[in-house]
Each structure stands twice: as structure tokens, then as C-alpha cells.
Protein backbone atom coordinates (compact mmCIF):
# COMPACT_ATOMS: atom_id res chain seq x y z
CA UNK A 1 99.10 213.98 103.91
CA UNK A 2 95.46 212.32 103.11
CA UNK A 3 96.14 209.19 100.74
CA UNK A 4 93.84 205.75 100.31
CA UNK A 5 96.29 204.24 102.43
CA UNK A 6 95.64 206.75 105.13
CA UNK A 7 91.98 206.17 105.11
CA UNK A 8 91.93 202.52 105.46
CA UNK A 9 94.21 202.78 108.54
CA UNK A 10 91.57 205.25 109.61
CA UNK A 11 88.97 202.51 108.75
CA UNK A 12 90.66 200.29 110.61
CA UNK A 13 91.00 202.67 113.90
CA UNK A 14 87.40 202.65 113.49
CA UNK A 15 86.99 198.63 113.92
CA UNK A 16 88.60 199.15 116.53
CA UNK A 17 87.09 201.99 118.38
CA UNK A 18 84.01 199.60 117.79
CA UNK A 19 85.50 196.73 119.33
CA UNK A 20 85.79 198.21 122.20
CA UNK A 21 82.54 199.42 122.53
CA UNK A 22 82.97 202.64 120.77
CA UNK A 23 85.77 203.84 122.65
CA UNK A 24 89.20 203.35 122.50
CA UNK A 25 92.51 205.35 124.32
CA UNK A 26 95.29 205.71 122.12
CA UNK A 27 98.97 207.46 122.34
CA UNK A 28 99.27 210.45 119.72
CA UNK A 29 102.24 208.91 118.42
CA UNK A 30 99.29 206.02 117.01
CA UNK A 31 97.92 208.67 115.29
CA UNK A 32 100.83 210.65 114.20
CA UNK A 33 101.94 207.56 112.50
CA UNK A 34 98.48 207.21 110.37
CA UNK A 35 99.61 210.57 108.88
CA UNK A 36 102.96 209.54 108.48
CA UNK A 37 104.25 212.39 109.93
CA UNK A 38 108.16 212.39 111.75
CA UNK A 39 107.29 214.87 114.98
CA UNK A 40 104.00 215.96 116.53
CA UNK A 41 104.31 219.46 116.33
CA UNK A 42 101.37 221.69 116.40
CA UNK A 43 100.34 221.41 112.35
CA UNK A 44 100.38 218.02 112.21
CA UNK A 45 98.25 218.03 115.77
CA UNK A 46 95.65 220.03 113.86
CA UNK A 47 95.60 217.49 111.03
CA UNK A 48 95.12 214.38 113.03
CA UNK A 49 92.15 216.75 114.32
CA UNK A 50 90.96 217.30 111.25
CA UNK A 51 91.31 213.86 110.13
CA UNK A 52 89.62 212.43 112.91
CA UNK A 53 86.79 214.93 112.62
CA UNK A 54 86.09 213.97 108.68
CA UNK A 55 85.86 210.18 109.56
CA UNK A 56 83.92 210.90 111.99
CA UNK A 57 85.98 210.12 115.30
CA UNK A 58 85.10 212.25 118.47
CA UNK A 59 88.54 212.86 120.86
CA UNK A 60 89.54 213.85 124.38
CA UNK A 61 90.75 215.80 124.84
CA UNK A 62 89.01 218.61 122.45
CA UNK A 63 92.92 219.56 121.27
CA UNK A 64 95.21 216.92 120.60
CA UNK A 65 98.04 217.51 122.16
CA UNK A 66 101.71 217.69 120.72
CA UNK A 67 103.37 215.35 122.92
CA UNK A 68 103.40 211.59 121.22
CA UNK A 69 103.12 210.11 124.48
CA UNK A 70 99.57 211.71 125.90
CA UNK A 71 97.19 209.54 125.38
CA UNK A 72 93.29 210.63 124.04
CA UNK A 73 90.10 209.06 123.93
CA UNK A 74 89.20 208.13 120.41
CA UNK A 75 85.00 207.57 120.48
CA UNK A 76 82.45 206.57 117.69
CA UNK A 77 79.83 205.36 120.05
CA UNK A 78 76.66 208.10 119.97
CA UNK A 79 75.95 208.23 123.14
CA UNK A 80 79.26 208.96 124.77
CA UNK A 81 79.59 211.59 121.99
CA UNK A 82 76.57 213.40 123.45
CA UNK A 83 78.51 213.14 126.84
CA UNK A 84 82.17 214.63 125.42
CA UNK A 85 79.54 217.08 123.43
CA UNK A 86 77.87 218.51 126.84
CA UNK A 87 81.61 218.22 128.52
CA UNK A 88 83.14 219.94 125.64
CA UNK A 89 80.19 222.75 125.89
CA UNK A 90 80.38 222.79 130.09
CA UNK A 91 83.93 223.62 129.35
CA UNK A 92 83.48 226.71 127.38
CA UNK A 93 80.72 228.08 129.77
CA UNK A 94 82.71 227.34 132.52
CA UNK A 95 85.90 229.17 130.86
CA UNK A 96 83.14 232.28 130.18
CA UNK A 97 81.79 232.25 133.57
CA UNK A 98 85.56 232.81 135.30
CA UNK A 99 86.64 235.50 132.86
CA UNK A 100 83.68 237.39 133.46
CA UNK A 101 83.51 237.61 137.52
């Protein structure tokens, strides 16, 4: 689903994550239309993932969801990517902590 043309819309998401101070909300149906994909289902969910992760694009939250109208956050800025990092981590540990008591 990767073509040029997909990653210079990608670029551009990027200019515009940076415009707004390195992070942006957007629906999934934005980024299900990058792919040029007809339904959000759960493969095409993991590709936007994937996508986003190989240009370089942090989300929230840590799944995208299959529903076109949820938004995410979209972030490039560093230091709210050490933020959604720690969050991301908390939320593991936290997840460990209940199943084991």
C-alpha cells in the first residue's frame, strides 16, 4: 500500500505535526485515506501503525483504533515522545501489577 505518493502525504503530515508544535490530533479516517484504504479494519489499523512508526510519527493511543472517527495524537516533537514513551511504559507496568495481585 506504500507508494511515493504515500510518502509525501506522510511528509506532509509531518509539516504539519510541526506546525503545531510537534503535535497534531487527527481522525483515523485522515490516515486511512494516506493508505488509500476503503474501511479501517484491523490490517489496515496495523499498517497506518507501521507507517507511522517508519516515518517516524509517535501516536496515542499506542493501537490505532479501527473506528475512522476516533481521533489520535500524531507527535514528532522529542520531548512529548519521552512523555507518551514513560506513559506507554506506566501502562504496561500498571497492566502487570493488576494481573499479578
Amino acid at each position: 500500500m506504500t507508494s511515493a505518493t504515500t510518502t509525501s502525504v506522510y511528509a506532509s503530515l509531518i509539516a504539519a505535526i510541526e506546525a503545531k508544535n510537534g503535535v497534531l490530533q487527527v481522525d483515523v479516517r485522515r490516515l486511512r485515506d494516506i493508505l488509500g484504504a476503503g474501511r479501517t479494519g484491523s490490517t489496515v489499523a496495523r499498517t497506518i501503525e507501521s507507517e507511522l512508526a517508519r516515518v517516524g510519527i509517535l501516536h496515542l493511543p499506542p493501537t490505532i483504533p479501527t473506528s475512522q472517527d476516533r481521533r489520535v495524537v500524531l507527535c514528532t516533537n522529542p520531548m512529548v515522545k519521552i512523555v507518551i514513551e514513560n506513559l506507554r511504559g506506566g501502562d504496561v507496568e500498571g497492566r502487570s501489577a493488576m494481573l499479578a495481585a
